[in-house]
Protein backbone atom coordinates (compact mmCIF):
# COMPACT_ATOMS: atom_id res chain seq x y z
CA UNK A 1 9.05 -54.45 -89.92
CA UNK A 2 6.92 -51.83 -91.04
CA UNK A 3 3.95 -54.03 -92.19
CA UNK A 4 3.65 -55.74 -88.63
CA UNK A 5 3.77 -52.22 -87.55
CA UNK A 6 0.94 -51.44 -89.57
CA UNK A 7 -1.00 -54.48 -88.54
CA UNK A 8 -0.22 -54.08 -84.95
CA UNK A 9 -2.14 -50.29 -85.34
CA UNK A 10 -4.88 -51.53 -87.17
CA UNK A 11 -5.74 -54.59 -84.32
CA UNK A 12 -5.08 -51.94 -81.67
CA UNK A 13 -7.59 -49.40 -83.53
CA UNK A 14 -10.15 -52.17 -84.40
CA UNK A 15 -10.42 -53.14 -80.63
CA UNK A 16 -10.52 -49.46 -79.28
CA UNK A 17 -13.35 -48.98 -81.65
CA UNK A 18 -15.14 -52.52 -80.71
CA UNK A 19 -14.48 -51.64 -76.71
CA UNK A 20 -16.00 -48.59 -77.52
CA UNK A 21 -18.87 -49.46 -79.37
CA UNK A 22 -19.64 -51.85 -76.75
CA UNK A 23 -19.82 -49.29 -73.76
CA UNK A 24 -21.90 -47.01 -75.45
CA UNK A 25 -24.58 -49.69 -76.44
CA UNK A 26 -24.30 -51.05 -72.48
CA UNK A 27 -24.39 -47.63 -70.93
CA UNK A 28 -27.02 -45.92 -73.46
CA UNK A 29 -29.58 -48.74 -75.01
CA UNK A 30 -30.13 -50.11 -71.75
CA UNK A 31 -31.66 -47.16 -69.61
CA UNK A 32 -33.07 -45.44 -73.11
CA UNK A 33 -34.77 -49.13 -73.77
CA UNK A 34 -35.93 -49.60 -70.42
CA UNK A 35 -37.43 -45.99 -70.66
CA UNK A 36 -38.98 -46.67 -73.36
CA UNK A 37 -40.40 -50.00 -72.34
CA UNK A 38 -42.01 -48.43 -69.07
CA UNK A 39 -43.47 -45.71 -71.21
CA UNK A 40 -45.20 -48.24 -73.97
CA UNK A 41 -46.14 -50.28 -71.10
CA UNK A 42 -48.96 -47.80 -69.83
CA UNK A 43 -51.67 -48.72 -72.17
CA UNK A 44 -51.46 -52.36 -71.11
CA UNK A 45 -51.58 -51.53 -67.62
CA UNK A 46 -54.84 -49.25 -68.32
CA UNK A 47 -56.47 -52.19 -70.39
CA UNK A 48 -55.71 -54.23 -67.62
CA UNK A 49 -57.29 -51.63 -64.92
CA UNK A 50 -60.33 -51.15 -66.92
CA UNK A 51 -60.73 -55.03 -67.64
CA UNK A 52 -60.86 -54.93 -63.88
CA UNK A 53 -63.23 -52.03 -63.09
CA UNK A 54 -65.39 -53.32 -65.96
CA UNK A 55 -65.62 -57.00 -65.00
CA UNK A 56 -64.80 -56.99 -61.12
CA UNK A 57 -61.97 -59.40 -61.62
CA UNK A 58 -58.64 -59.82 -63.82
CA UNK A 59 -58.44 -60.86 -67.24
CA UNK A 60 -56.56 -64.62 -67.30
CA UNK A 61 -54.24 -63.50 -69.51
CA UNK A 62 -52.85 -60.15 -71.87
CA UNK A 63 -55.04 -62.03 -74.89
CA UNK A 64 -58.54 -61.14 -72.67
CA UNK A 65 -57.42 -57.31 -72.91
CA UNK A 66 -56.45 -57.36 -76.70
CA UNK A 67 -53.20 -57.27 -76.16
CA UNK A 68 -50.67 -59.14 -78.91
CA UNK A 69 -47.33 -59.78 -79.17
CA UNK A 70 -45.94 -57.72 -76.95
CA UNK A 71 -42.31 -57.99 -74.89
CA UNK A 72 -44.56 -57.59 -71.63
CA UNK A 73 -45.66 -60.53 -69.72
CA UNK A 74 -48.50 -60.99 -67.29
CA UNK A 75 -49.61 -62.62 -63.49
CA UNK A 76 -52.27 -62.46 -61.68
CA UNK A 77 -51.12 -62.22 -58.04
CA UNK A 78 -54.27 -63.40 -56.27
CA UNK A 79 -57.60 -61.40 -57.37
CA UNK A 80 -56.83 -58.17 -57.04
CA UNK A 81 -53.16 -57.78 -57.67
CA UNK A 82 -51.21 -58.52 -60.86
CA UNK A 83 -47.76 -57.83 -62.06
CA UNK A 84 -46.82 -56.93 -65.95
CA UNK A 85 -42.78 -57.12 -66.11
CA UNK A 86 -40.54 -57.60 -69.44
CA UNK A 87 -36.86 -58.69 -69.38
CA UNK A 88 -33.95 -56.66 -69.80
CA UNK A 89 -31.50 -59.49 -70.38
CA UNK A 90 -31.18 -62.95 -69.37
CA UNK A 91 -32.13 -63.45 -66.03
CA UNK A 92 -33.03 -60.00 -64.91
CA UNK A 93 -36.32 -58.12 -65.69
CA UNK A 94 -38.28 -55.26 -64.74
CA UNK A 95 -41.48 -55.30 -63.15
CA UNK A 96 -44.68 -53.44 -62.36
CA UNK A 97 -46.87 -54.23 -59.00
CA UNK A 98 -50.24 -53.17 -59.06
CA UNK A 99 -50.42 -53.63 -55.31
CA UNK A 100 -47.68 -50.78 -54.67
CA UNK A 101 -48.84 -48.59 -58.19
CA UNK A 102 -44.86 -48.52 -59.04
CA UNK A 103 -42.24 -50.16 -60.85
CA UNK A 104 -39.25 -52.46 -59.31
């Protein structure tokens, strides 16, 4: 009796410890990532702004701003608006207008 006892502690310590794990990686990688994301994010939307003061028009693409493998992604939005977004997780993402100067 004692060893399923024993067992019975260790599965109910395991999944505190996996339950916990868990809501500290959902409740403090997300917002520090995202954060962080928004912050690294500037000097591609400054290439992009200076590609556009320089040229009068916006680059095609991130690879007309020397800008490699990246997580950000890249649309033009007619000829003088663009948006520069990465994801967060599947299906939802995080995105900057250049129209409104701001993040959504």
């Amino acid at each position: 009796m004692n060893v399923y006892r024993t067992w019975f502690v260790r599965i109910i310590f395991l999944t505190a410890l996996l339950l916990t794990i868990s809501l500290a990686y959902f409740f403090l990688y997300y917002p520090i990532r995202r954060h962080w994301l928004i912050h690294k994010s500037a000097p591609v939307i400054l290439r992009i702004e200076n590609y556009h003061s320089k040229q009068g028009t916006l680059p095609p693409n991130l690879s007309a701003v020397e800008i490699e493998e990246n997580p950000f992604h890249y649309q033009k939005q007619g000829e003088t608006n663009y948006i520069v977004w990465f994801g967060e997780q599947l299906g939802e993402s995080v995105a900057y207008d250049s129209n409104r100067k701001s993040w959504r």
